[in-house]
Each structure stands twice: as structure tokens, then as C-alpha cells.
PDB file of N, CA and C in Angstrom:
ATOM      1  N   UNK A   1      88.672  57.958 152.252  1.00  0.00           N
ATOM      2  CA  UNK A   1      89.190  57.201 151.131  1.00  0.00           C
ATOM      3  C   UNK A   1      90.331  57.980 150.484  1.00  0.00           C
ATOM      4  N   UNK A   2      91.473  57.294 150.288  1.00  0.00           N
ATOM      5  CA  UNK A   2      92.474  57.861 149.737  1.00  0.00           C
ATOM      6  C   UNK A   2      92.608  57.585 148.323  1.00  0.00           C
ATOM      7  N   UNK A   3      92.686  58.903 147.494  1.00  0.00           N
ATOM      8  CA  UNK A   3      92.945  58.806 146.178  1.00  0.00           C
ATOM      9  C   UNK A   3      94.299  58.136 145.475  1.00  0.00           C
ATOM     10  N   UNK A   4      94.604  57.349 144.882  1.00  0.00           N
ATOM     11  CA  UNK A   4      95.668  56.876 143.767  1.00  0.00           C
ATOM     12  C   UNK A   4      96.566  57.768 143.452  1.00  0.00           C
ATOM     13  N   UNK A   5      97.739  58.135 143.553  1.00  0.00           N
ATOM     14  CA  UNK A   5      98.716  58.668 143.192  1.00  0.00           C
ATOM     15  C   UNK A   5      98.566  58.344 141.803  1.00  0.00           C
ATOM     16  N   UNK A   6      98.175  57.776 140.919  1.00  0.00           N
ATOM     17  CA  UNK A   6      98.449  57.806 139.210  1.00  0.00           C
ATOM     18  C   UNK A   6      97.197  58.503 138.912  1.00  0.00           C
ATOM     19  N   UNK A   7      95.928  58.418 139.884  1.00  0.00           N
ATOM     20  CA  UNK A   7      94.817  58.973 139.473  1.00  0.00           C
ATOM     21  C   UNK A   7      95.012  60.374 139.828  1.00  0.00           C
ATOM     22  N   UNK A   8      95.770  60.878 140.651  1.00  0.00           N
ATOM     23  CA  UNK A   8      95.645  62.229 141.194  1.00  0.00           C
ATOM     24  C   UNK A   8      96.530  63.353 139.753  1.00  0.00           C
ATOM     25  N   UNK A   9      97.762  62.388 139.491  1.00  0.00           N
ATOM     26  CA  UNK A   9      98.837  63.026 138.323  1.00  0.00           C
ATOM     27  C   UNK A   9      97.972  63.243 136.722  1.00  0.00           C
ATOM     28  N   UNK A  10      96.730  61.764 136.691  1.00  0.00           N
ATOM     29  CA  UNK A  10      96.101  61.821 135.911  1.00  0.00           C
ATOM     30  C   UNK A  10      95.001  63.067 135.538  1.00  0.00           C
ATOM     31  N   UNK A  11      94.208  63.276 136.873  1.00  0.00           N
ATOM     32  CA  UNK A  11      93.568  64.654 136.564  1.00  0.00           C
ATOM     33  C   UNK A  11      94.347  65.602 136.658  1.00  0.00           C
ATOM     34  N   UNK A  12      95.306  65.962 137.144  1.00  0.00           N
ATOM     35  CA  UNK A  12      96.554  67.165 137.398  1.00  0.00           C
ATOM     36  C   UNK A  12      97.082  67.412 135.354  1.00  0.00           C
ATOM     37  N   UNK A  13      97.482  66.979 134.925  1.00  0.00           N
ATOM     38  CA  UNK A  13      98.127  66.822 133.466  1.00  0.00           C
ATOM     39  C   UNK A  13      96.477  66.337 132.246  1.00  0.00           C
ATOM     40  N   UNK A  14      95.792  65.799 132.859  1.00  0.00           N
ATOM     41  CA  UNK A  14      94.940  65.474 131.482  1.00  0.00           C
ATOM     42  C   UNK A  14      93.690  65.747 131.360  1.00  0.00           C
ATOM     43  N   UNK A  15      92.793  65.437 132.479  1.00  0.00           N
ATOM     44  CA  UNK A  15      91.449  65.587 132.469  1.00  0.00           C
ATOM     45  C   UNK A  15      91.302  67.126 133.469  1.00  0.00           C
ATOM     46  N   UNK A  16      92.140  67.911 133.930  1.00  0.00           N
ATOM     47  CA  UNK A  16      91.782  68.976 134.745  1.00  0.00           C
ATOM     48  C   UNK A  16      91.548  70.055 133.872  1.00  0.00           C
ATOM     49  N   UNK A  17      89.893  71.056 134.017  1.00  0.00           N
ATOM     50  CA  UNK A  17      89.708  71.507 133.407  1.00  0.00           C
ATOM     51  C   UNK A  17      90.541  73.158 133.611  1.00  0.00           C
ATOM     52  N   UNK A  18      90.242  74.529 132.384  1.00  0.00           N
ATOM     53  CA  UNK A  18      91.320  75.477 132.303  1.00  0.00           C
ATOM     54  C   UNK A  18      90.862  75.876 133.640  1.00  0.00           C
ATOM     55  N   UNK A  19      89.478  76.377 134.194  1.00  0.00           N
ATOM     56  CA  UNK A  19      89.051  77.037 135.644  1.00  0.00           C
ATOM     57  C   UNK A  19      89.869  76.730 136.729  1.00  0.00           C
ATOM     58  N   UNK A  20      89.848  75.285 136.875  1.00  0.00           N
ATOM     59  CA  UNK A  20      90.825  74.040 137.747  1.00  0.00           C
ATOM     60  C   UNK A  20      91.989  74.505 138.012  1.00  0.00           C
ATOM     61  N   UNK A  21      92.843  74.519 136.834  1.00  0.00           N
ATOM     62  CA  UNK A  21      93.925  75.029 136.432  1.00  0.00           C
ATOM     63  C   UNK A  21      94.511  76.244 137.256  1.00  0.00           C
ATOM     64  N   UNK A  22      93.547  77.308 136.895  1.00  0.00           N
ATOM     65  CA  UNK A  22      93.797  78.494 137.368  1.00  0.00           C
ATOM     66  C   UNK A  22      93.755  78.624 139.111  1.00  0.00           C
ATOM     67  N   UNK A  23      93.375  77.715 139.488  1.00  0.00           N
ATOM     68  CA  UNK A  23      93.506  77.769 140.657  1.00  0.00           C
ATOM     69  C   UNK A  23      94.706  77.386 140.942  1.00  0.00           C
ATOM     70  N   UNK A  24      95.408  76.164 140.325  1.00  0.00           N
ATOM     71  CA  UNK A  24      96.554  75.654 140.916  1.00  0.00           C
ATOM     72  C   UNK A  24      97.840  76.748 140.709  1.00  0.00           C
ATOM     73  N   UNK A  25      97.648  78.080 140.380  1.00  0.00           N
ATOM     74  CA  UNK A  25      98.630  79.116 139.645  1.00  0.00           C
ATOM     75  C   UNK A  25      98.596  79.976 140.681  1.00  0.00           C
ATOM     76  N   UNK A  26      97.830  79.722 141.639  1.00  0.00           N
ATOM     77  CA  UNK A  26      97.749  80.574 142.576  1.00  0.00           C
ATOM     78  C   UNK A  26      99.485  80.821 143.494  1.00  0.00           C
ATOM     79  N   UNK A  27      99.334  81.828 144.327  1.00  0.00           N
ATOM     80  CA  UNK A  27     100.409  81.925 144.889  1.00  0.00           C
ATOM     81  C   UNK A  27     100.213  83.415 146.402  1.00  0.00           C
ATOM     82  N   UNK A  28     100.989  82.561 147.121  1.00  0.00           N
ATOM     83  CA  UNK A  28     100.875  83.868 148.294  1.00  0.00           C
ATOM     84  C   UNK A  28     101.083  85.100 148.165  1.00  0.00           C
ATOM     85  N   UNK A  29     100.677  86.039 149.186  1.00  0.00           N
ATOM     86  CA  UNK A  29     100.625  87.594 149.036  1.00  0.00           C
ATOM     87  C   UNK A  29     102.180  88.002 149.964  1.00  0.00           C
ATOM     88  N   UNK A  30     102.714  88.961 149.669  1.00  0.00           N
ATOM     89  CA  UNK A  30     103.024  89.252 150.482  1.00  0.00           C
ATOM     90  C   UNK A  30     102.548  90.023 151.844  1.00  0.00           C
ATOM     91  N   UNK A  31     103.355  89.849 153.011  1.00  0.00           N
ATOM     92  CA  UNK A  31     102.487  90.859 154.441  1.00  0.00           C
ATOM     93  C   UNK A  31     101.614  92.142 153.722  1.00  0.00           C
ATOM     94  N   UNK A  32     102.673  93.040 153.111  1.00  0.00           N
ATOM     95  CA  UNK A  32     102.036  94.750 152.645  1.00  0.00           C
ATOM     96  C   UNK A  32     101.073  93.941 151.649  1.00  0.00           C
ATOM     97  N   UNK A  33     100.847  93.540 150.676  1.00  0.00           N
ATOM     98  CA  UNK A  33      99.731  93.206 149.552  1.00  0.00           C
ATOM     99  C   UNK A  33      98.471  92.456 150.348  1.00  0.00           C
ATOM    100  N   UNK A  34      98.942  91.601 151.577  1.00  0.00           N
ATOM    101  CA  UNK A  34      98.067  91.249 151.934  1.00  0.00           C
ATOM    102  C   UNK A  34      97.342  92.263 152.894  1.00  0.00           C
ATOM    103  N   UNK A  35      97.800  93.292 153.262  1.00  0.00           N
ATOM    104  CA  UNK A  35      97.224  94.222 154.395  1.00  0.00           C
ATOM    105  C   UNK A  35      96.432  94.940 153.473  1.00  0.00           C
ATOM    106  N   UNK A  36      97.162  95.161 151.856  1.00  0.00           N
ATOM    107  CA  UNK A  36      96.323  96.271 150.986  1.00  0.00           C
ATOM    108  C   UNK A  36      95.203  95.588 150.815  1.00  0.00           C
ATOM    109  N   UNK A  37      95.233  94.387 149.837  1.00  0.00           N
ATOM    110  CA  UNK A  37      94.207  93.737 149.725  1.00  0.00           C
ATOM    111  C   UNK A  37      92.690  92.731 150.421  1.00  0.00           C
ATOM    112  N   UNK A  38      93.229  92.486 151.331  1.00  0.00           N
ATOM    113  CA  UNK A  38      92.596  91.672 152.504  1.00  0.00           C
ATOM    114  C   UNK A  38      92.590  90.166 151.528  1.00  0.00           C
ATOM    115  N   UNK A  39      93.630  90.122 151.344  1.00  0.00           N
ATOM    116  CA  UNK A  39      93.133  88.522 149.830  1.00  0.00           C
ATOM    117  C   UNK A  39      94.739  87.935 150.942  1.00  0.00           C
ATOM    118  N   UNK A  40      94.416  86.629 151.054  1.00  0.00           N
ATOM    119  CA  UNK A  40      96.056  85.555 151.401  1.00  0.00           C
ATOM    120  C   UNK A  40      96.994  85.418 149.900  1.00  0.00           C
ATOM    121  N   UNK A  41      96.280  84.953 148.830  1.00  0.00           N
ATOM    122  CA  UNK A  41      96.649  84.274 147.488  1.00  0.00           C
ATOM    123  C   UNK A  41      96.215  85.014 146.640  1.00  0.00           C
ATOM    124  N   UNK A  42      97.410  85.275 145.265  1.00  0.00           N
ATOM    125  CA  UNK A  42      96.533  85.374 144.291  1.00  0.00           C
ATOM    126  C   UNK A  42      97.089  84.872 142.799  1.00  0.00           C
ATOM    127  N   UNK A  43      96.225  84.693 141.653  1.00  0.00           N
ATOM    128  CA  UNK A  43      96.995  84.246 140.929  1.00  0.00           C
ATOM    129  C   UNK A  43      98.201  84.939 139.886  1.00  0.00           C
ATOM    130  N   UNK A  44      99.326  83.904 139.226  1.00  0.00           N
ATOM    131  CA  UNK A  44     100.905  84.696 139.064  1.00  0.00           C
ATOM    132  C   UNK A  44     100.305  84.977 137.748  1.00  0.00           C
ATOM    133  N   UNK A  45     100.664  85.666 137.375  1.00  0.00           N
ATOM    134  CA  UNK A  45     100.703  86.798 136.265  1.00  0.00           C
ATOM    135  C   UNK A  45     102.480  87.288 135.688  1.00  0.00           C
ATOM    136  N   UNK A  46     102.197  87.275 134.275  1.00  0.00           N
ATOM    137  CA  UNK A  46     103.523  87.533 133.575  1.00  0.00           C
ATOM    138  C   UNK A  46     103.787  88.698 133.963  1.00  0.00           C
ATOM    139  N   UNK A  47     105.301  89.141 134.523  1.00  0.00           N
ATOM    140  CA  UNK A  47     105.671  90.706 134.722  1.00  0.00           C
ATOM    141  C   UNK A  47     105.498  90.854 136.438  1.00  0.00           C
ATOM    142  N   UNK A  48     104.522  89.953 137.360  1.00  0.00           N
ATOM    143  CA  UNK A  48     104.739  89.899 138.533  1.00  0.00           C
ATOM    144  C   UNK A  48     105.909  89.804 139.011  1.00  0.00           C
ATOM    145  N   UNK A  49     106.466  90.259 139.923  1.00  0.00           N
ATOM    146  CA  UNK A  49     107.851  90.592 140.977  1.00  0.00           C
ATOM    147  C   UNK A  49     107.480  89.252 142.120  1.00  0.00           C
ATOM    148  N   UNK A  50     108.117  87.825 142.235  1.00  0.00           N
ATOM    149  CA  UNK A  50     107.860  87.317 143.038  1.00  0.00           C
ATOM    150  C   UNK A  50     109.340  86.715 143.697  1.00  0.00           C
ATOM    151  N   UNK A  51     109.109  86.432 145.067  1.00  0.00           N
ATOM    152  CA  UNK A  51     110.418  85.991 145.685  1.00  0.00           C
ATOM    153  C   UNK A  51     110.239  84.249 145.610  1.00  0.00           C
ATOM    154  N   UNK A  52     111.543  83.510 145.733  1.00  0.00           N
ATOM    155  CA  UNK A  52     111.616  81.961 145.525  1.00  0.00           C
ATOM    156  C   UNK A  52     111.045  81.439 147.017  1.00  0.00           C
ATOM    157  N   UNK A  53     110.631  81.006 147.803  1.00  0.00           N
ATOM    158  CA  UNK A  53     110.424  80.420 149.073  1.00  0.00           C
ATOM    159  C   UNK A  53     110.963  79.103 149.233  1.00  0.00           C
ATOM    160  N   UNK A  54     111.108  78.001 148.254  1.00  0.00           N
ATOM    161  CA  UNK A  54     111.317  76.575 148.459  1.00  0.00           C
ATOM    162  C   UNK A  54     112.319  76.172 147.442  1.00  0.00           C
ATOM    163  N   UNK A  55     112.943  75.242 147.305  1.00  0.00           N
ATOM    164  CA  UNK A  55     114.097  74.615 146.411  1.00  0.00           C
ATOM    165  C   UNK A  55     114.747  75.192 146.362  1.00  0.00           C
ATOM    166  N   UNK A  56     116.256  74.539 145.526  1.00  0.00           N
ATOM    167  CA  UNK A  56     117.473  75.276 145.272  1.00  0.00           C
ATOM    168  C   UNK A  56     117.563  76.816 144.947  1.00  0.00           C
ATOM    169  N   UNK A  57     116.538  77.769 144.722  1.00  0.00           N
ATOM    170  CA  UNK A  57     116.955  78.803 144.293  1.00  0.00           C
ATOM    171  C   UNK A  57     115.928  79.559 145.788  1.00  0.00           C
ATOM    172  N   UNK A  58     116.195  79.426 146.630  1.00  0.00           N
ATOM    173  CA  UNK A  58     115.189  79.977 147.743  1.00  0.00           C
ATOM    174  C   UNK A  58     115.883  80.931 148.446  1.00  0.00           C
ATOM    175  N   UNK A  59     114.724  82.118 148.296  1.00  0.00           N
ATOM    176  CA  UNK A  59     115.525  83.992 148.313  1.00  0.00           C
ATOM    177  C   UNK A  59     115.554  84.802 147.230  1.00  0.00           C
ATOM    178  N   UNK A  60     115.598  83.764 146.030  1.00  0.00           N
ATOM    179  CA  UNK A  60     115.954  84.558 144.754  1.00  0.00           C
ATOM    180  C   UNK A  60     114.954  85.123 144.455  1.00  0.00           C
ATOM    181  N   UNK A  61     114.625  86.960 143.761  1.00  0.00           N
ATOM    182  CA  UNK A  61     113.424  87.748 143.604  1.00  0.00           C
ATOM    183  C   UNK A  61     113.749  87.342 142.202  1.00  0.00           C
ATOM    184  N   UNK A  62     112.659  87.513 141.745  1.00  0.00           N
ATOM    185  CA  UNK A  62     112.915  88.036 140.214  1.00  0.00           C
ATOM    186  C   UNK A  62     111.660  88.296 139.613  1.00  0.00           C
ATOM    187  N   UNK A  63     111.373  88.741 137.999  1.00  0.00           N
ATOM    188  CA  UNK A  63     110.285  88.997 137.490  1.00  0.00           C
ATOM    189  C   UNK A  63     109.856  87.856 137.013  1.00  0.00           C
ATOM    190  N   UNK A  64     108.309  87.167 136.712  1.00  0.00           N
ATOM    191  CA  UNK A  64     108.145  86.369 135.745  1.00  0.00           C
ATOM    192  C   UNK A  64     108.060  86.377 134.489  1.00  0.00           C
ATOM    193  N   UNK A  65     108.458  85.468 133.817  1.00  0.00           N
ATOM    194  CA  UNK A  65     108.450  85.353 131.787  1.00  0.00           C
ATOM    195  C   UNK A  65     107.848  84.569 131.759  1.00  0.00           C
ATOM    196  N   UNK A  66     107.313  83.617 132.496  1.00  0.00           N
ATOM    197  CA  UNK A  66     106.394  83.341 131.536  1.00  0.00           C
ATOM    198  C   UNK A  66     105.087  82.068 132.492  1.00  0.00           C
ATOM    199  N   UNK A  67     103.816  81.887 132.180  1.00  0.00           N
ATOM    200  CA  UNK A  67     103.327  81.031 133.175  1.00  0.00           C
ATOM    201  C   UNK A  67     102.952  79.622 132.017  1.00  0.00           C
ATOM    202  N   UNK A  68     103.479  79.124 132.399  1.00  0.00           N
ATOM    203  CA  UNK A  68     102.901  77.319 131.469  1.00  0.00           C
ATOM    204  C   UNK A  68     101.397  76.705 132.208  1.00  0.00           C
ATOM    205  N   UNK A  69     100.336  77.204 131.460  1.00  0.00           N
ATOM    206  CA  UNK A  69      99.211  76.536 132.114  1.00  0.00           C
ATOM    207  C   UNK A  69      99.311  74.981 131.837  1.00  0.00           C
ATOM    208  N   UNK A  70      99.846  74.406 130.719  1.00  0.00           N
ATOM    209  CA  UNK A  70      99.323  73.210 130.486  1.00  0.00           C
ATOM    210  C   UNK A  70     100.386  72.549 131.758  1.00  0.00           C
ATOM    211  N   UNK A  71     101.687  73.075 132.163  1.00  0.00           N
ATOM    212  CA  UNK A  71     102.069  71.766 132.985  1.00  0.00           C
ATOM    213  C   UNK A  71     102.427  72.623 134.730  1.00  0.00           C
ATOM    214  N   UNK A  72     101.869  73.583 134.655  1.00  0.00           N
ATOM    215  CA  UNK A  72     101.199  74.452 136.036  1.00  0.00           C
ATOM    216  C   UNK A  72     102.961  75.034 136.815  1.00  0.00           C
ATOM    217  N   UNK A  73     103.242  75.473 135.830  1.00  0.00           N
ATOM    218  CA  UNK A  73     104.395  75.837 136.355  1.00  0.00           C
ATOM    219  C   UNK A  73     105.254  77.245 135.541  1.00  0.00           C
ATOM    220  N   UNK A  74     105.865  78.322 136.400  1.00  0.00           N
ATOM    221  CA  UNK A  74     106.076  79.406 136.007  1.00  0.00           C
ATOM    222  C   UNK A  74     107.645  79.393 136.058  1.00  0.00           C
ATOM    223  N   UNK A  75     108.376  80.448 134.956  1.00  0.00           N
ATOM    224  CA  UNK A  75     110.002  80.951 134.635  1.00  0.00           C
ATOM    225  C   UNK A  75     109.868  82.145 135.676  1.00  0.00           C
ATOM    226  N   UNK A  76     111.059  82.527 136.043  1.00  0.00           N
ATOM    227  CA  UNK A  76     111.223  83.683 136.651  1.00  0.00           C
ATOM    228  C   UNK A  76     112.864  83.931 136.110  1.00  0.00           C
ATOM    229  N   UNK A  77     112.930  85.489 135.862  1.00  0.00           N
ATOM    230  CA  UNK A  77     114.094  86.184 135.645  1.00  0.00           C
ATOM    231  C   UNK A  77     115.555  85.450 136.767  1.00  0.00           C
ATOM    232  N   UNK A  78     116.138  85.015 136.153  1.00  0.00           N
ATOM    233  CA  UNK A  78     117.909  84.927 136.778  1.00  0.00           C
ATOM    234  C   UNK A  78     117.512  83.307 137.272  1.00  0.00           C
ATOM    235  N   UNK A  79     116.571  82.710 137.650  1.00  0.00           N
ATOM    236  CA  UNK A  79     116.327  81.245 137.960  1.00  0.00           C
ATOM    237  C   UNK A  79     116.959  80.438 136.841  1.00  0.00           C
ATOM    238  N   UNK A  80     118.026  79.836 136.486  1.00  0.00           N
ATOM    239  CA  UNK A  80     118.610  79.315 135.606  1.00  0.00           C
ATOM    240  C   UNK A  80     119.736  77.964 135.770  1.00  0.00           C
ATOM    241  N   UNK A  81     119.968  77.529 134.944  1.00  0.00           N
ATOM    242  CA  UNK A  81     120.675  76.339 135.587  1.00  0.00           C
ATOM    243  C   UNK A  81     121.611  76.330 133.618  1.00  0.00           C
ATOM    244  N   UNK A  82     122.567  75.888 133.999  1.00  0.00           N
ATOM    245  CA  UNK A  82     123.850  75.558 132.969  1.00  0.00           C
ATOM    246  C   UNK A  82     123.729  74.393 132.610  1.00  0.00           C
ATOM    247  N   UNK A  83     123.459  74.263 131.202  1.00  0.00           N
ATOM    248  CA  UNK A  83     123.668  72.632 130.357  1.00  0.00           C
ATOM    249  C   UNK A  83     125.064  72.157 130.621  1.00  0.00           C
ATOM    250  N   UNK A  84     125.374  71.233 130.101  1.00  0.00           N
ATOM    251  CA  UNK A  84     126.617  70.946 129.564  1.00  0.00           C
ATOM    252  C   UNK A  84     127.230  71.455 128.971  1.00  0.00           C
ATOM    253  N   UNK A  85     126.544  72.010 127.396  1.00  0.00           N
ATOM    254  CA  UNK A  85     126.960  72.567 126.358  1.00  0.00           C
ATOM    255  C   UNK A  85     127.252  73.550 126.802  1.00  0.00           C
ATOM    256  N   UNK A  86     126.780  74.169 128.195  1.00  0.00           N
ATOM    257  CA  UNK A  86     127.286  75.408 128.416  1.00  0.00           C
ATOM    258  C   UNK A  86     126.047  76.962 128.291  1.00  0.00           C
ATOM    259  N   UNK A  87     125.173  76.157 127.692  1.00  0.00           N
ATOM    260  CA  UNK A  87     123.987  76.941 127.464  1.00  0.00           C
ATOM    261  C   UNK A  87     123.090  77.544 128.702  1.00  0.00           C
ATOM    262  N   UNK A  88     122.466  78.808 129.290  1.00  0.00           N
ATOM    263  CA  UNK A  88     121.590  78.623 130.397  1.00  0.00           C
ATOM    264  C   UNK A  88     120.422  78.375 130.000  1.00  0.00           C
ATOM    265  N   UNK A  89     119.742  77.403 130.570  1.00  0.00           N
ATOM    266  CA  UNK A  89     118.235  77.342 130.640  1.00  0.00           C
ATOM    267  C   UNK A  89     117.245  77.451 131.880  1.00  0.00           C
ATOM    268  N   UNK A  90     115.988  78.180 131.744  1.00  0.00           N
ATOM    269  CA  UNK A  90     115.009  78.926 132.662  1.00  0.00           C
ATOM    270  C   UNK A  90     114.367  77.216 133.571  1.00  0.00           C
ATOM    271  N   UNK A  91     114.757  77.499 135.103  1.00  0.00           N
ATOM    272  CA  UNK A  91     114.268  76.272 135.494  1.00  0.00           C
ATOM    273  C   UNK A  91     112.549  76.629 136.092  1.00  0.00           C
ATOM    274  N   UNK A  92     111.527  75.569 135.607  1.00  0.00           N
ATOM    275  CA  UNK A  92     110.066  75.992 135.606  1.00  0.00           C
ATOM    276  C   UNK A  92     109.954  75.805 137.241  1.00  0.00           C
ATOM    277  N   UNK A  93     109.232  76.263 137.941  1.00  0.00           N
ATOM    278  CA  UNK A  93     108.753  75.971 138.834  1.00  0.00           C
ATOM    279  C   UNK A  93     107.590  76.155 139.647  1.00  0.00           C
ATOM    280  N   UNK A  94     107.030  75.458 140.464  1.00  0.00           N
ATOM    281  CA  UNK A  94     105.727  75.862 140.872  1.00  0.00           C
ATOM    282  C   UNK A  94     105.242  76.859 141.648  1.00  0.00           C
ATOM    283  N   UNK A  95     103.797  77.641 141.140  1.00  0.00           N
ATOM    284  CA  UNK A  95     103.641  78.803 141.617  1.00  0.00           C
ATOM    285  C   UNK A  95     103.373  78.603 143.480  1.00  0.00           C
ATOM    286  N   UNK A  96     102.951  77.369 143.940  1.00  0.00           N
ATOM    287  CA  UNK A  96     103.183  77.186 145.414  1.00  0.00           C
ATOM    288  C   UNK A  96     104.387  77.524 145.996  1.00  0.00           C
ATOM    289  N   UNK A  97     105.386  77.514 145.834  1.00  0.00           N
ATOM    290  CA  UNK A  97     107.013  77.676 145.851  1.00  0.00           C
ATOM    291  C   UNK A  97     107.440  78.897 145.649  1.00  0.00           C
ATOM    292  N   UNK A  98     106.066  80.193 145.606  1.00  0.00           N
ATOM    293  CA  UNK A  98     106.809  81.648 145.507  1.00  0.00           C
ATOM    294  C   UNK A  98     105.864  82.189 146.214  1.00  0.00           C
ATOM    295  N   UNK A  99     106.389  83.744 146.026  1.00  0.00           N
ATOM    296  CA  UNK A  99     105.779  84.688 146.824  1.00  0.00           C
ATOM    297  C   UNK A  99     105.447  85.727 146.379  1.00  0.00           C
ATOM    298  N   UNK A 100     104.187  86.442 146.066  1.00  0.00           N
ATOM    299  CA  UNK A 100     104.130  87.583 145.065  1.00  0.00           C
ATOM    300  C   UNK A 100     104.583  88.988 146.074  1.00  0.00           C
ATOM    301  N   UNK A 101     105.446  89.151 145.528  1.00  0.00           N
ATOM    302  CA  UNK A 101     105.967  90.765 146.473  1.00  0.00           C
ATOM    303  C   UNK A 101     105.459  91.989 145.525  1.00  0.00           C
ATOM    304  N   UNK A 102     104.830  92.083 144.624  1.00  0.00           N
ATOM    305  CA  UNK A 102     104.934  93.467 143.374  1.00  0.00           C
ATOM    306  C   UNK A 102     103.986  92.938 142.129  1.00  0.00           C
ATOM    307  N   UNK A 103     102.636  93.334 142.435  1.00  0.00           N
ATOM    308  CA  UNK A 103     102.031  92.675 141.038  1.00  0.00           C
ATOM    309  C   UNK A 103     102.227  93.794 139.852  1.00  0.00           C
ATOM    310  N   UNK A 104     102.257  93.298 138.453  1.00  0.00           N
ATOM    311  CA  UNK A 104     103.021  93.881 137.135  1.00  0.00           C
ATOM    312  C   UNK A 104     101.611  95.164 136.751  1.00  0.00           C
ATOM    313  N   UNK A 105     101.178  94.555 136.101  1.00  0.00           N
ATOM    314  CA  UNK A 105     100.039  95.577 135.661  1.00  0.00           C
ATOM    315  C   UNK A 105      98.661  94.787 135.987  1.00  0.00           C
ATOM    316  N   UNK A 106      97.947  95.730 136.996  1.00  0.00           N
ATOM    317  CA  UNK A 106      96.790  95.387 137.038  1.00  0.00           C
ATOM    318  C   UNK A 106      96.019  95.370 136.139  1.00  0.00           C
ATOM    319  N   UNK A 107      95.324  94.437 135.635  1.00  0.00           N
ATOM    320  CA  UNK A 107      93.989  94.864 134.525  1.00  0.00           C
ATOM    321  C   UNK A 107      92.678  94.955 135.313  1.00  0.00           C
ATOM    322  N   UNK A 108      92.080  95.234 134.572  1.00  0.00           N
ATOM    323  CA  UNK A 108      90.278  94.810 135.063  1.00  0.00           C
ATOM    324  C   UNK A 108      89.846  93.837 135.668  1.00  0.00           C
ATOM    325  N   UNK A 109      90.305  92.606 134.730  1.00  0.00           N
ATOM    326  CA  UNK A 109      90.006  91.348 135.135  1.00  0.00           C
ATOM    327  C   UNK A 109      90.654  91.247 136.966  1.00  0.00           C
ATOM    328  N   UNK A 110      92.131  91.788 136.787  1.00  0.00           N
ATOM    329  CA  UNK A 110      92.910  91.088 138.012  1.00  0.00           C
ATOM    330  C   UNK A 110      92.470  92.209 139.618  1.00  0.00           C
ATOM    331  N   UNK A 111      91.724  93.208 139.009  1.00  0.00           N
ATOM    332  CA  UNK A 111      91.541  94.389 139.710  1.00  0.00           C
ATOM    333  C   UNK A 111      90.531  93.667 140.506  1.00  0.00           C
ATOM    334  N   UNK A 112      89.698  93.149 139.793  1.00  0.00           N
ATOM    335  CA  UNK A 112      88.010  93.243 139.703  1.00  0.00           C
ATOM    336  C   UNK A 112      87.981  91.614 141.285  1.00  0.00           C
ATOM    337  N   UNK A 113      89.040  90.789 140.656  1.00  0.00           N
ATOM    338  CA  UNK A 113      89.286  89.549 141.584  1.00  0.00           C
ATOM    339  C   UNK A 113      89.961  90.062 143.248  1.00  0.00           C
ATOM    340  N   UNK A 114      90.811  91.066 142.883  1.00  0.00           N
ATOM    341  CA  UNK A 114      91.416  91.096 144.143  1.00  0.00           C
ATOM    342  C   UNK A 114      90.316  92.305 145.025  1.00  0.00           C
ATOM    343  N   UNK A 115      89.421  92.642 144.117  1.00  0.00           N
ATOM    344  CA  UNK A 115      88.534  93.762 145.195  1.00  0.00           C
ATOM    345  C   UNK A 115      87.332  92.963 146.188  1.00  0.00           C
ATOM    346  N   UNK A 116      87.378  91.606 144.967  1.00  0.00           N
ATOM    347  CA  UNK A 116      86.009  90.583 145.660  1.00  0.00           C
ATOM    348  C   UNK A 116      86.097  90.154 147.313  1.00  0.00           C
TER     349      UNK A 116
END
């Protein structure tokens, strides 16, 4: 049975709970992180070093600023796009669409996940 495209956007944005969430933030390892860790994925974290893999900015490294849980999508350093006015603004994009090459500061919490 195939799910509804309005029902799928519907739990994605409204009824998906924060646990849920955190899964969809996930993101690949690189080769060396994955040899250190024995983990494929893990989740993006502010201050992570990740490379672009997909869309217009694909190649580009940069650090992250910032992760948007409510609409599942992360900023990365130099990813930017020019208004009109002339202004730059940070284009969001999804953590499927990168690659973690350099995680920022391990904590406990993130230690404790990637040893499982």
C-alpha cells in the first residue's frame, strides 16, 4: 500500500515526533570516520565539518551554523545565495545531501551513540 504524498509531508512537518526527527538529521560518515567508528551515519551537529554531495553547491566543505529541527534542514559556512537587494543569505539544506568529514566536539551524549 502506498502512502499519500500530502499524508507523508503531513507527518514530516506536523505530527512527527522530536525522536523521529532526529533520525531524519542523520547524515553519512566519511570512509576514515567510518573505519574509526564502525557506524555508516551519524547525526549533524553544530560545528561539524561536512562536504555538499547533491544540488547546486556539490563539493562545497564547510562548517555547520546551524541545524533547524522543526523543518529538518541544516546552514553550512560559504553555502549562500545573493538577494536582489544584494544581501547574502544561508541556503538550508538537507542533512541527506552531505557528508560528515570532521565531527566538532564530541560530547558524552555523541561519544556514548557512536561507541554503540
Amino acid at each position: 500500500m502506498v502512502m499519500q504524498a500530502r499524508k507523508q509531508r503531513r507527518w514530516l512537518y506536523k505530527t512527527s515526533k522530536l525522536h523521529e526527527k532526529h533520525k531524519l538529521l542523520h547524515a553519512t560518515l566519511s570512509e576514515e570516520l567510518r573505519e574509526k567508528y564502525k557506524k555508516r551515519s551519524a547525526r549533524v551537529c553544530k560545528g561539524d565539518k561536512v562536504r555538499v554531495m547533491r544540488g547546486d553547491f556539490a563539493g562545497h566543505e564547510g562548517k555547520v551554523l546551524e541545524v533547524d529541527m522543526k523543518n529538518c534542514r541544516i546552514t553550512i559556512d560559504g553555502v549562500t545565495t545573493t538577494k536582489v537587494n544584494g544581501t547574502e543569505v544561508a541556503v538550508p539544506i538537507h542533512p541527506s545531501n552531505v557528508m560528515i568529514i570532521s565531527f566538532g566536539e564530541v560530547d558524552d551524549v555523541r561519544k556514548k551513540s557512536l561507541e554503540r
